[in-house]
C-alpha atoms as a PDB file:
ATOM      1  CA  UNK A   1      -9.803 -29.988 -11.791  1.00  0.00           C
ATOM      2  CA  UNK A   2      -6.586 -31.023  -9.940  1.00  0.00           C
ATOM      3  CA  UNK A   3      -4.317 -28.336  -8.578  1.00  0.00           C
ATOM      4  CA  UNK A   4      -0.696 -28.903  -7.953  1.00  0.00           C
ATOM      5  CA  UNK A   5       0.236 -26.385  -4.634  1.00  0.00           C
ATOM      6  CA  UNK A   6       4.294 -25.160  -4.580  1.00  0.00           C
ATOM      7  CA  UNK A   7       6.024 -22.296  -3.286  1.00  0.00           C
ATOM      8  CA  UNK A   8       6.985 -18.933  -5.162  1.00  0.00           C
ATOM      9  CA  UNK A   9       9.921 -18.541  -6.394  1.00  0.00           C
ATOM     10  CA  UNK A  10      11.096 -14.999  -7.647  1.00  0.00           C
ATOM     11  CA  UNK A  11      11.303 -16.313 -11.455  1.00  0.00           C
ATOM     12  CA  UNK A  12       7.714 -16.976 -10.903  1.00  0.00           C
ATOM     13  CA  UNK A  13       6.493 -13.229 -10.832  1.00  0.00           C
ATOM     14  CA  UNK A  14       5.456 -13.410 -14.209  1.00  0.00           C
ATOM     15  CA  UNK A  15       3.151 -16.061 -14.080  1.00  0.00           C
ATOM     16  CA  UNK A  16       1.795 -14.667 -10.702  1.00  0.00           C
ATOM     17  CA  UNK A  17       1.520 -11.006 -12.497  1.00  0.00           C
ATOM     18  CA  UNK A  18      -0.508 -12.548 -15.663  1.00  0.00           C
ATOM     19  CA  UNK A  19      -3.104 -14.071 -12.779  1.00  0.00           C
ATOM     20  CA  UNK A  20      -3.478 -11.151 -10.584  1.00  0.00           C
ATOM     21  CA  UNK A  21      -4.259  -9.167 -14.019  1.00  0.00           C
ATOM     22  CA  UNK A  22      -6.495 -11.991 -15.549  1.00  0.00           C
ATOM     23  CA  UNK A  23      -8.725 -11.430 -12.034  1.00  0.00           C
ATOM     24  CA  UNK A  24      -8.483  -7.749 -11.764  1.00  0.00           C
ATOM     25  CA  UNK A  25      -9.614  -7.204 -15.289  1.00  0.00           C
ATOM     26  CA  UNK A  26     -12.430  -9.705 -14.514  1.00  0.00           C
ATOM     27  CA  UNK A  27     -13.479  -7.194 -11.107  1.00  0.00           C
ATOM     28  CA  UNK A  28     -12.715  -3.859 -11.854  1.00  0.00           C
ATOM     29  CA  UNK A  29     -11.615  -4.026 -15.703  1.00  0.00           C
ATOM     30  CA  UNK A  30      -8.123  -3.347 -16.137  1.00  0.00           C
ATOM     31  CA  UNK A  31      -4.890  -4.734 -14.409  1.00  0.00           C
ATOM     32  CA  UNK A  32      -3.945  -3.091 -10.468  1.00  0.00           C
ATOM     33  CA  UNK A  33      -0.269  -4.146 -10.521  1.00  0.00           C
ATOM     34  CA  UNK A  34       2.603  -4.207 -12.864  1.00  0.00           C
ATOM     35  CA  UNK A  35       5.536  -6.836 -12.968  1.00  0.00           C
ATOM     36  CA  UNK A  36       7.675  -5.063 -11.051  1.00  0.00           C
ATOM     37  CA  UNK A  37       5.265  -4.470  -7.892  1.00  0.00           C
ATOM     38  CA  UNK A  38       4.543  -8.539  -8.512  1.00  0.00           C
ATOM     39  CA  UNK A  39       8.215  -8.632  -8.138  1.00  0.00           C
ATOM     40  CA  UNK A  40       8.195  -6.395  -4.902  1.00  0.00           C
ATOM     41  CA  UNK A  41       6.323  -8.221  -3.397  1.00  0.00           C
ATOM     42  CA  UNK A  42       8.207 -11.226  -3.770  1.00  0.00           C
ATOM     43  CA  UNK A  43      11.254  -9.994  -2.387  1.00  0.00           C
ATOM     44  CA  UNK A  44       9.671  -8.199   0.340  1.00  0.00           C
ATOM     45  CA  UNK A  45      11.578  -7.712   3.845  1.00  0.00           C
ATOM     46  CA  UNK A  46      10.185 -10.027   6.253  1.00  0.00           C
ATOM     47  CA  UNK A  47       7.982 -12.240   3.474  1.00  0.00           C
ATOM     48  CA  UNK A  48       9.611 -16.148   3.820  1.00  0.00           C
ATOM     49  CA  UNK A  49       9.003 -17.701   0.256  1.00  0.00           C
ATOM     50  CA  UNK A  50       9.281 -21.073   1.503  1.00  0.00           C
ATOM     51  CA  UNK A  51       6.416 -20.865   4.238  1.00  0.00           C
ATOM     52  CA  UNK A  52       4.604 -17.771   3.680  1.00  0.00           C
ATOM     53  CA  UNK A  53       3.300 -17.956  -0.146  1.00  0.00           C
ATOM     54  CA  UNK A  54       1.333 -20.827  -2.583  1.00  0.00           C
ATOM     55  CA  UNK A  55       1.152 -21.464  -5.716  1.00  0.00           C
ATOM     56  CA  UNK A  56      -1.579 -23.761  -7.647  1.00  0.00           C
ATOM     57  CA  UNK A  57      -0.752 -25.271 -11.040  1.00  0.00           C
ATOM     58  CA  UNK A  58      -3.438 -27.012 -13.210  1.00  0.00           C
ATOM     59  CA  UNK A  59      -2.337 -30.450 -14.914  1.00  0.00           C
ATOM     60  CA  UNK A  60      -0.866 -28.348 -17.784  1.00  0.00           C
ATOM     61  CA  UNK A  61       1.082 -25.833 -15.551  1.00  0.00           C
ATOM     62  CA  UNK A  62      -1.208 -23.114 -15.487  1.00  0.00           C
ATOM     63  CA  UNK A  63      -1.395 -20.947 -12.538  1.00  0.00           C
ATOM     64  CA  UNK A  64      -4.791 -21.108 -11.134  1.00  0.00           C
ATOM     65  CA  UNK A  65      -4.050 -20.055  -7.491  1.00  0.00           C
ATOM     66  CA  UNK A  66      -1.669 -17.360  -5.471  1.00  0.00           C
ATOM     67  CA  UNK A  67      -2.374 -17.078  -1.539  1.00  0.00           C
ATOM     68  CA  UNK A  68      -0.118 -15.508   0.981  1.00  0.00           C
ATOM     69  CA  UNK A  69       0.101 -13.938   4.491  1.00  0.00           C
ATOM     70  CA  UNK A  70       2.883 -11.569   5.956  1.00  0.00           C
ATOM     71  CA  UNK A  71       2.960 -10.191   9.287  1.00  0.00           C
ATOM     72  CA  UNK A  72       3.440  -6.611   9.603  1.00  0.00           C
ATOM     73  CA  UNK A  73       6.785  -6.006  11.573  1.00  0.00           C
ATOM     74  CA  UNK A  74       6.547  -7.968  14.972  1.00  0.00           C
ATOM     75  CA  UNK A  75       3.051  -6.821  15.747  1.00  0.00           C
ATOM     76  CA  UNK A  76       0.245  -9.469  15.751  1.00  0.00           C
ATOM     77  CA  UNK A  77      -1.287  -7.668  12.343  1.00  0.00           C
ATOM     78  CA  UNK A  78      -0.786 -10.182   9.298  1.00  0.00           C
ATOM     79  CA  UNK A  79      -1.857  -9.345   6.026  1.00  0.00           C
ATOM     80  CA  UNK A  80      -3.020 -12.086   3.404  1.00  0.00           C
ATOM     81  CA  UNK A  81      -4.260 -12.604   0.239  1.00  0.00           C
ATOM     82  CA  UNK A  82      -6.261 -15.279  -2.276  1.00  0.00           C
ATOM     83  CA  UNK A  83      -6.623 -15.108  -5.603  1.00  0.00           C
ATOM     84  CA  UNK A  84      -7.906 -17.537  -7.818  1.00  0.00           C
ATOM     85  CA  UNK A  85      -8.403 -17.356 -11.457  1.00  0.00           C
ATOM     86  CA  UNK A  86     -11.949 -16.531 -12.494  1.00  0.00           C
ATOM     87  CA  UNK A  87     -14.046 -19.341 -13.668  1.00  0.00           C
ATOM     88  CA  UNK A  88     -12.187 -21.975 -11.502  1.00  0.00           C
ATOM     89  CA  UNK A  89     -13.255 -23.691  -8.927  1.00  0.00           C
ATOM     90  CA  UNK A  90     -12.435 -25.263  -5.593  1.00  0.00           C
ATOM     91  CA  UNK A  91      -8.900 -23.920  -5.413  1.00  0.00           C
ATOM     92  CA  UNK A  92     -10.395 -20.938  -2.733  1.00  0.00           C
ATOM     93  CA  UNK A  93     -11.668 -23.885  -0.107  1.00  0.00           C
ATOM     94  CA  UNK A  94      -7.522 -25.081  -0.542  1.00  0.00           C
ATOM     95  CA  UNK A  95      -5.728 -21.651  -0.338  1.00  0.00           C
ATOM     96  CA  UNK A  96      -8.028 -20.125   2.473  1.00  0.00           C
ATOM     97  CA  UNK A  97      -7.317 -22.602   5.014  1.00  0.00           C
ATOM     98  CA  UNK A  98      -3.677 -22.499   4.474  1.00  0.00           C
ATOM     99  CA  UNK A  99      -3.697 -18.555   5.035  1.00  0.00           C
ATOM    100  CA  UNK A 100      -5.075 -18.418   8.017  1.00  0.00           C
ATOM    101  CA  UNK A 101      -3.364 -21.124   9.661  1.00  0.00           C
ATOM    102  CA  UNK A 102      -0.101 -19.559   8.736  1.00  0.00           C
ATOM    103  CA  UNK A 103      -1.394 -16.269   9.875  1.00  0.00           C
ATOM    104  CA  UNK A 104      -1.704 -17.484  13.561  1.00  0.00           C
ATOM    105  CA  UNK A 105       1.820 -19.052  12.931  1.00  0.00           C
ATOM    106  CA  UNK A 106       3.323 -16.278  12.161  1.00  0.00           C
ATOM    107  CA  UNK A 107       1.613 -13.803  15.159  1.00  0.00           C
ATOM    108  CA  UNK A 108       2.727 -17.007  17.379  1.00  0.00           C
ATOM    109  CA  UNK A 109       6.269 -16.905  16.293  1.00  0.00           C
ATOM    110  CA  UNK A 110       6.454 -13.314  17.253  1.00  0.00           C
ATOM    111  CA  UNK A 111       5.484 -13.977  21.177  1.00  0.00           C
ATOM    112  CA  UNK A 112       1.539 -13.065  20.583  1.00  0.00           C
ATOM    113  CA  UNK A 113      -1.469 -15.327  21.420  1.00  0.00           C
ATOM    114  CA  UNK A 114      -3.368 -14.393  18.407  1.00  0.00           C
ATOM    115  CA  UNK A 115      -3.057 -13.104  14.841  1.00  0.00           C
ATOM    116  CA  UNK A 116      -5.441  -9.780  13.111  1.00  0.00           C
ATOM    117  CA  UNK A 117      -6.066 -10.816   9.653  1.00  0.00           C
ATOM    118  CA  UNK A 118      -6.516  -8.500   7.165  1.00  0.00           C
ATOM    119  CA  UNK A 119      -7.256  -8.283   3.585  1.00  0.00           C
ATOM    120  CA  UNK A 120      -8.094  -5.495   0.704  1.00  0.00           C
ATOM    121  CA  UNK A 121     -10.762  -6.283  -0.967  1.00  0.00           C
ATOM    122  CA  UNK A 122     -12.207  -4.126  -4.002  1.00  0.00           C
ATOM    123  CA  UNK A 123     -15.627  -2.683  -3.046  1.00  0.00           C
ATOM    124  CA  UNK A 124     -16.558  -3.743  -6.755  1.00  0.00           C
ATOM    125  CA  UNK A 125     -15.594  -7.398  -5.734  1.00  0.00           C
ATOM    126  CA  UNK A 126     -18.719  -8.819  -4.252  1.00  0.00           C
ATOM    127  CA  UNK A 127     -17.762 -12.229  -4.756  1.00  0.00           C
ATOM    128  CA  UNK A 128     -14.593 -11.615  -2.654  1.00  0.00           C
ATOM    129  CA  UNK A 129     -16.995  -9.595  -0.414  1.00  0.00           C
ATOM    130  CA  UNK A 130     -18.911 -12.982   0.315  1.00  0.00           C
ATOM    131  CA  UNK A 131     -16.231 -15.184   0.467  1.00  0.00           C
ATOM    132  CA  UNK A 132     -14.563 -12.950   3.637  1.00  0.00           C
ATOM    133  CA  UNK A 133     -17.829 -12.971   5.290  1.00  0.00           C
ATOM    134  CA  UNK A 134     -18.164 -16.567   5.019  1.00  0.00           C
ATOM    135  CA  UNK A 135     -14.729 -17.224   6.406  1.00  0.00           C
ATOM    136  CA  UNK A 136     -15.175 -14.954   9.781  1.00  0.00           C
ATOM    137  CA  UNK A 137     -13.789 -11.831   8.109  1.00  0.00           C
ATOM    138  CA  UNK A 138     -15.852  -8.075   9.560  1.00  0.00           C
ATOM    139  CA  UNK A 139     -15.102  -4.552   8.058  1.00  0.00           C
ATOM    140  CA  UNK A 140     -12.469  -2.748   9.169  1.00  0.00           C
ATOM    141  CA  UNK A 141     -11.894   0.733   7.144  1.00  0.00           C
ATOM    142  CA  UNK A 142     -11.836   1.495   3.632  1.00  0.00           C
ATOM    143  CA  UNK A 143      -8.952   3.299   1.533  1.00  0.00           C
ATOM    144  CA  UNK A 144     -10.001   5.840  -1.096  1.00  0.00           C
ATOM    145  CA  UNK A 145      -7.682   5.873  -4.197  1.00  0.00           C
ATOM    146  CA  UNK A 146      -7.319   9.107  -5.422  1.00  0.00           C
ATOM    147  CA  UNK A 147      -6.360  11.182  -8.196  1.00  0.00           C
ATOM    148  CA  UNK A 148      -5.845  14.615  -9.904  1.00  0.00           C
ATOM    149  CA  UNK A 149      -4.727  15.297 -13.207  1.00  0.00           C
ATOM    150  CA  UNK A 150      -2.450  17.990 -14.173  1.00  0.00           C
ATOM    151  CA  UNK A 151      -3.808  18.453 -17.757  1.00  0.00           C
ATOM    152  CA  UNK A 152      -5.535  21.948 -16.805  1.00  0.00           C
ATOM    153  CA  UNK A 153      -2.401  23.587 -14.963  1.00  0.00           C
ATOM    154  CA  UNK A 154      -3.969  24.918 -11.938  1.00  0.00           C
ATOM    155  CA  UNK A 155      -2.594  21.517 -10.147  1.00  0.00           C
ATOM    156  CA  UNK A 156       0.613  22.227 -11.183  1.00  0.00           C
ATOM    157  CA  UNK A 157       1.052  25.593  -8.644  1.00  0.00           C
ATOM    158  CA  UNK A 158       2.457  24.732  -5.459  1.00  0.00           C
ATOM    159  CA  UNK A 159       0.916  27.381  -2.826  1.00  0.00           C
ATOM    160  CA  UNK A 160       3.323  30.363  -1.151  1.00  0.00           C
ATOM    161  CA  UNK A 161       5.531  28.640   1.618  1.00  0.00           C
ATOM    162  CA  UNK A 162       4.191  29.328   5.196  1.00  0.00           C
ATOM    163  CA  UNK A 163       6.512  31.464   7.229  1.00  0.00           C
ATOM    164  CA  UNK A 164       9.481  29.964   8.695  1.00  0.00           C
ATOM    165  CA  UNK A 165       9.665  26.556   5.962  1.00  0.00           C
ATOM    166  CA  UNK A 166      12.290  24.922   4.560  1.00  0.00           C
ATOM    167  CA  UNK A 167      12.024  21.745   2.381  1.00  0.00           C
ATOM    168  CA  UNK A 168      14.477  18.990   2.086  1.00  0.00           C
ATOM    169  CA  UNK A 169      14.890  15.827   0.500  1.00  0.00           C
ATOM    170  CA  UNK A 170      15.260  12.233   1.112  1.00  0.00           C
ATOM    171  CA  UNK A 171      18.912  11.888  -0.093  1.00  0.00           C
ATOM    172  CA  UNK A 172      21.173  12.390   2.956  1.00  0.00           C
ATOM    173  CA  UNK A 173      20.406  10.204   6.199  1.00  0.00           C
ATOM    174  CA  UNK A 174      20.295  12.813   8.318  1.00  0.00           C
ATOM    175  CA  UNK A 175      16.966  13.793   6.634  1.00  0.00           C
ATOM    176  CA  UNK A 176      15.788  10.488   6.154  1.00  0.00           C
ATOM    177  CA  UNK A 177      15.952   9.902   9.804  1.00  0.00           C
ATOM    178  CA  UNK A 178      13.814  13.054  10.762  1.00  0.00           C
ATOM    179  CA  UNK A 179      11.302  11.663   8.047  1.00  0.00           C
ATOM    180  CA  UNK A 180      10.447   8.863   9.805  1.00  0.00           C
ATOM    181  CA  UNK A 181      10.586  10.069  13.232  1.00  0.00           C
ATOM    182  CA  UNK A 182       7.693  12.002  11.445  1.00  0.00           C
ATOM    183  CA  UNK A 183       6.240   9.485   9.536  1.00  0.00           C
ATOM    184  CA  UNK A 184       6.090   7.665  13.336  1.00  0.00           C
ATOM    185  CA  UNK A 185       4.703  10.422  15.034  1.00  0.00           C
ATOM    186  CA  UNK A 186       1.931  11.471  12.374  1.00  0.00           C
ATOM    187  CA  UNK A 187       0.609   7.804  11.680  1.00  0.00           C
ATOM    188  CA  UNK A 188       0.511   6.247  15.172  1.00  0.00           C
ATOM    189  CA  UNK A 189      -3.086   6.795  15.600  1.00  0.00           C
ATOM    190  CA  UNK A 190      -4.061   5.581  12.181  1.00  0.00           C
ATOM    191  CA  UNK A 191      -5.337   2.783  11.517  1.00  0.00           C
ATOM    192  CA  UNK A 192      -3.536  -0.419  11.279  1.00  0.00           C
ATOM    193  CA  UNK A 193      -0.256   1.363  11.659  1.00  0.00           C
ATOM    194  CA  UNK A 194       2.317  -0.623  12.800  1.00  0.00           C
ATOM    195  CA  UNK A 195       5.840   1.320  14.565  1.00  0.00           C
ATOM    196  CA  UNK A 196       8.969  -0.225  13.025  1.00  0.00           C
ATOM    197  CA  UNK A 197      12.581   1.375  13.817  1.00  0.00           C
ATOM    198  CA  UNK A 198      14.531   3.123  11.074  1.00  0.00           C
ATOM    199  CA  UNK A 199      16.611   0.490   9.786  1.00  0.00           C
ATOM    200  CA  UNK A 200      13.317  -1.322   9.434  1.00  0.00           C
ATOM    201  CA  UNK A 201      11.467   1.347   7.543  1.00  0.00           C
ATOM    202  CA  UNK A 202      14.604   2.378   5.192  1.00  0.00           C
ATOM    203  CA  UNK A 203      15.153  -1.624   4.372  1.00  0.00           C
ATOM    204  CA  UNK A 204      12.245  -1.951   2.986  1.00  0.00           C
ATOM    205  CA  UNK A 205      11.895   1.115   1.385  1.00  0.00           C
ATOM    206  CA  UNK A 206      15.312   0.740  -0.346  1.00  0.00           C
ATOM    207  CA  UNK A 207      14.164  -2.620  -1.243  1.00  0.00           C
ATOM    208  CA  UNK A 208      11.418  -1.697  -3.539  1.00  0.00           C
ATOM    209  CA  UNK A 209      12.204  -0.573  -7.056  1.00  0.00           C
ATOM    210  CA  UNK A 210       9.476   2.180  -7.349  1.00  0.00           C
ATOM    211  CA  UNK A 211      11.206   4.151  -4.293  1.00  0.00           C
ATOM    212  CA  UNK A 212      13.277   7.184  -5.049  1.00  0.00           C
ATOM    213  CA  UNK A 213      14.780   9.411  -2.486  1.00  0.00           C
ATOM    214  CA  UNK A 214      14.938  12.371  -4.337  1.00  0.00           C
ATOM    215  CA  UNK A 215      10.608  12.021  -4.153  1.00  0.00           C
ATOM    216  CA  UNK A 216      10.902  12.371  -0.349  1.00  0.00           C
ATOM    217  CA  UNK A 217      10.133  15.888   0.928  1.00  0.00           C
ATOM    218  CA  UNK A 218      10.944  16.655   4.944  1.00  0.00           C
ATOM    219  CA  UNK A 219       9.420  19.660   5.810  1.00  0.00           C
ATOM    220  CA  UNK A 220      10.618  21.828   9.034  1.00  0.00           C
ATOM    221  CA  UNK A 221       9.205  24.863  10.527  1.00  0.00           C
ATOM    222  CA  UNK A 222      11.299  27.015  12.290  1.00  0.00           C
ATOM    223  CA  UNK A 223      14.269  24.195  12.431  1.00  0.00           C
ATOM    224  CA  UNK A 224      11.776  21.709  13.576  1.00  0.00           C
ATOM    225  CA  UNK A 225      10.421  18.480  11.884  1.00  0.00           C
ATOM    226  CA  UNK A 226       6.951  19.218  11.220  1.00  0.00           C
ATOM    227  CA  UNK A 227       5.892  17.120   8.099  1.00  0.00           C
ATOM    228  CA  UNK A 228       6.824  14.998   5.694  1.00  0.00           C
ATOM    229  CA  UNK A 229       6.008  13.468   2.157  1.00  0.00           C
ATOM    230  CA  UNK A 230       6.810  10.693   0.697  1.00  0.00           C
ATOM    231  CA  UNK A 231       6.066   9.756  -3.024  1.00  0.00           C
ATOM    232  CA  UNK A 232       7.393   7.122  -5.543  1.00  0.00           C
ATOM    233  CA  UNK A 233       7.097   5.894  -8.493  1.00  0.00           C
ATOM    234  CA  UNK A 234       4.249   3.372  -8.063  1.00  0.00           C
ATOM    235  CA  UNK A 235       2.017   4.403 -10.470  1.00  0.00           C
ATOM    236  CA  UNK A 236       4.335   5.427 -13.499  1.00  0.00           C
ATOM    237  CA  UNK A 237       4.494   2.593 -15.600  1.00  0.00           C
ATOM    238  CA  UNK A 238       0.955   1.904 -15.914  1.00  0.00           C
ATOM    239  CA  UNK A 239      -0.646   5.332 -14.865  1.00  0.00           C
ATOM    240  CA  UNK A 240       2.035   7.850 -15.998  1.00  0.00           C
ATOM    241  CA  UNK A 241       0.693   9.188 -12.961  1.00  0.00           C
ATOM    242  CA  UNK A 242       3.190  10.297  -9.258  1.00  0.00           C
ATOM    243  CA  UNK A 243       2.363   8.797  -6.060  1.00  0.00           C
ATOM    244  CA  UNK A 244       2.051   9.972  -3.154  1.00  0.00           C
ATOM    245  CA  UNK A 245       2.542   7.400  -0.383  1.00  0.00           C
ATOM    246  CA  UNK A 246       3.192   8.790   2.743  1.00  0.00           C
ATOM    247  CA  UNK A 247       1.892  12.035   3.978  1.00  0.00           C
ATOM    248  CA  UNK A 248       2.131  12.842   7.827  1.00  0.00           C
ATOM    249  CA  UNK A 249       1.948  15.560   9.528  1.00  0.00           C
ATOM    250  CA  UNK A 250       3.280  16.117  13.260  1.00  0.00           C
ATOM    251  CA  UNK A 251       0.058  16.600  15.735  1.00  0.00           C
ATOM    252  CA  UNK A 252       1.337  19.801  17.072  1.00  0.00           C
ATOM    253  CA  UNK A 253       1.800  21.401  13.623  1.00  0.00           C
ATOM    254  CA  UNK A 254      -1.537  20.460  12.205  1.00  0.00           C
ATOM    255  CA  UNK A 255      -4.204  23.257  11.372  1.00  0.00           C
ATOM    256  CA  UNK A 256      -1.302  25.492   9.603  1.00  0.00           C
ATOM    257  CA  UNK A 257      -1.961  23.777   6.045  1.00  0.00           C
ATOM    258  CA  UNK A 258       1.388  22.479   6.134  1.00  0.00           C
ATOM    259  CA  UNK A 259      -0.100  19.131   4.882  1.00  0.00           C
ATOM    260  CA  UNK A 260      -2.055  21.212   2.008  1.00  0.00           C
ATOM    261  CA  UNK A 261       1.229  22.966   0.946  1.00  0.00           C
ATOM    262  CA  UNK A 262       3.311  19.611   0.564  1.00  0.00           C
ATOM    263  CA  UNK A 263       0.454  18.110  -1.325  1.00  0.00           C
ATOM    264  CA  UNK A 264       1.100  20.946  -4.025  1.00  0.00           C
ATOM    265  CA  UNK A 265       4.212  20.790  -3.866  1.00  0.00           C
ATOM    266  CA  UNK A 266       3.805  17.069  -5.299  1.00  0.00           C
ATOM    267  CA  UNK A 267       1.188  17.769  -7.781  1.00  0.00           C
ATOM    268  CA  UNK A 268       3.903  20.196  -9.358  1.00  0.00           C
ATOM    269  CA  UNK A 269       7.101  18.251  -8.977  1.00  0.00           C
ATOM    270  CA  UNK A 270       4.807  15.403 -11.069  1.00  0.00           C
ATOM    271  CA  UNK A 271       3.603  18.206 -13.349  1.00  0.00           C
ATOM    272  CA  UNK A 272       7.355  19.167 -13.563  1.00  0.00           C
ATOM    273  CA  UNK A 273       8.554  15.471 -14.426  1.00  0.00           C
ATOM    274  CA  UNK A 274       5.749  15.385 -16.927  1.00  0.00           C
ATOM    275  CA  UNK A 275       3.480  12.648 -15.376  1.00  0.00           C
ATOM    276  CA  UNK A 276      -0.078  12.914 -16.242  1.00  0.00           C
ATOM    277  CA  UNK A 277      -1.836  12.998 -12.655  1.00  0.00           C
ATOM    278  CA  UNK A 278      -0.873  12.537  -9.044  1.00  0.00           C
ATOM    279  CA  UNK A 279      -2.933   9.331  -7.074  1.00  0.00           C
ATOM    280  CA  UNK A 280      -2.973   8.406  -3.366  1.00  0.00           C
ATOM    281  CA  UNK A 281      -4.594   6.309  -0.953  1.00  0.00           C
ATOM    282  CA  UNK A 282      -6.196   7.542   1.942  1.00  0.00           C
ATOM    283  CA  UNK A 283      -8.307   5.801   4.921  1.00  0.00           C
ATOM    284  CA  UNK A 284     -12.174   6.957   5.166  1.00  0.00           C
ATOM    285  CA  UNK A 285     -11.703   6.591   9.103  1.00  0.00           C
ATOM    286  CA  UNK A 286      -8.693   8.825   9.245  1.00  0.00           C
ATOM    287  CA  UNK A 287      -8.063  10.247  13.144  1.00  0.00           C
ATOM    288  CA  UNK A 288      -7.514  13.455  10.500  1.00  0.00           C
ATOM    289  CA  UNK A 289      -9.789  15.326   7.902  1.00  0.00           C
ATOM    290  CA  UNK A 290      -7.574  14.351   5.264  1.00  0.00           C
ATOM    291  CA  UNK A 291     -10.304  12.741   2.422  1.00  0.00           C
ATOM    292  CA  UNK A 292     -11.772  16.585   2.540  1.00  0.00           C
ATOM    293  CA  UNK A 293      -8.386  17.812   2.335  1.00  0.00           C
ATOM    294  CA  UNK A 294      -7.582  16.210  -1.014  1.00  0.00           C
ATOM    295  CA  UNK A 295     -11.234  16.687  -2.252  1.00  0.00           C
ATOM    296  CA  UNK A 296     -10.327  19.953  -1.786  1.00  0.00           C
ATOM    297  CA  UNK A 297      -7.574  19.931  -3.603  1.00  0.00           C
ATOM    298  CA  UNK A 298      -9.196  18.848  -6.531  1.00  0.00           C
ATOM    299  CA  UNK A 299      -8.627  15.127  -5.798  1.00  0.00           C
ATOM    300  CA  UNK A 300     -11.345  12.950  -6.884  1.00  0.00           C
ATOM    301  CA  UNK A 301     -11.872   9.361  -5.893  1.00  0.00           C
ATOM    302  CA  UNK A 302     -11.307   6.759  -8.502  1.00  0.00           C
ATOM    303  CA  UNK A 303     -11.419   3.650  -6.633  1.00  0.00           C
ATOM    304  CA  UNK A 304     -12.338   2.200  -3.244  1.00  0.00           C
ATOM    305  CA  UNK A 305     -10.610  -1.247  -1.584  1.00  0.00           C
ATOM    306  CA  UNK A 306     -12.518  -2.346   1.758  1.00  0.00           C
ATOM    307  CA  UNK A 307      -9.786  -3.813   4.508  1.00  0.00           C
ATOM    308  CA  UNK A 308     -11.416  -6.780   6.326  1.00  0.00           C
ATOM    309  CA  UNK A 309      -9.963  -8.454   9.008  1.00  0.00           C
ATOM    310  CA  UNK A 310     -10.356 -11.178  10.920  1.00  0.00           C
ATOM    311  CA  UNK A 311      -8.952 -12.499  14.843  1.00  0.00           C
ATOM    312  CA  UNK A 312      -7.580 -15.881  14.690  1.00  0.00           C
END
């Protein structure tokens, strides 16, 4: 079958979205994105329509194919994605070639000799699976999605505040600005993490139509940034469900459950908003225990997406 390749365009997110949830109903049964994250995506900060992104139309205009890369900040990481519609073939031996060149063009435009590919990958996808072997692609970590539902109540009682707390949210800058110093600070060991400045990390939040500020909670102990959470509303239109995005927690206040008390905290704000559940994502080779931390809080895993990557 012939394939005509073009670029996105943001009028295209609906097309893209009705491909995306055509495949992800054919791997793990049921769509993983909505419109408006198809549409996030397409505007994202950094993410150049006319070199980064391709699109694959059959004779009759159907869209087949959607392949991308974006480098993360100005580091050498570049994320990508293929995606072909089930039952076709040929387009993935097109697409995959095109990714990965662009990939090294895009670590090369930003002063570095080489480019870190990496790509989710659903750990019910074995076709996928193959397909990243094949093209030089190793394991990297895995993310756990996770979720609790607020049904029962018991989710729905944050814990007494630790001595010395006080909670703020993500509505003035002043706060804002301590919450990423935070976020900075908790995540630098993590995998894949990236540093970006402020007016990097609020751009793009402010960008994306799920954030709300009001969701961010800075947490200080005795004056002092200690923690911070940072939820959105990802996971509302197809989940009814809060999401929790960002948790960090300073290294020198971990070990006080300060990261157990803001993850209550969110599980009753959503209870209080009336959203079903609360989900997150959290890395199985976290420098912290935090997959026994949200088992513990009655978190159970729902899902599991396998990063690969790949040097070019």
């Amino acid at each position: 079958m012939h394939h005509t390749l073009g670029r996105p365009r943001l009028a295209d997110a609906p097309a893209i979205h009705e491909l995306i949830a055509a495949y992800d109903t054919a791997v793990i049964g049921s769509p993983d994105m909505t419109l408006d994250d198809v549409a996030d995506e397409l505007a994202e900060l950094g993410f150049d329509r006319d070199r980064d992104g391709w699109l694959a139309r059959d004779g009759d205009g159907r869209l087949d194919g959607w392949a991308w890369a974006c480098r993360v900040g100005d580091s050498d990481t570049v994320n990508v994605e293929v995606i072909v519609r089930p039952g076709v073939t040929g387009l993935d031996d097109r697409l995959w070639p095109l990714v990965i060149g662009r990939a090294g063009e895009l670590a090369a435009e930003a002063g570095h000799d080489g480019a870190t590919l990496h790509i989710g990958v659903y750990r019910a996808d074995t076709a996928k699976r193959a397909t990243a072997q094949a093209r030089g692609f190793e394991p990297g970590t895995s993310f756990h999605r996770m979720r609790i539902d607020h049904s029962t109540g018991g989710s729905a009682e944050p814990l007494a505040p630790l001595a010395g707390l006080t909670l703020h949210t993500g509505e003035s800058e002043d706060a804002r600005r301590e919450a990423h110093r935070v976020h900075q600070e908790g995540f630098a060991e993590h995998f894949g993490f990236v540093p970006v400045d402020y007016d990097a990390w609020y751009s793009r939040r402010q960008s994306q139509s799920t954030t709300d500020w009001s969701q961010l909670t800075l947490a200080r102990l005795d004056g002092r940034p200690a923690g911070v959470l940072i939820a959105n509303n990802q996971f509302v239109p197809d989940e009814g469900c809060g999401y929790v995005a960002t948790l960090a927690v300073v290294p020198e206040f971990r070990g006080r459950g300060l990261g157990r008390f803001l993850l209550r905290h969110a599980f009753a704000a959503d209870a209080a908003r009336g959203r079903k559940g609360t989900i997150l994502h959290v890395d199985s080779n976290n420098t912290t225990p935090a997959l026994g931390l949200y088992e513990s809080a009655g978190m159970r895993p729902v899902l599991v997406i396998d990063v690969w990557q790949r040097r070019v």
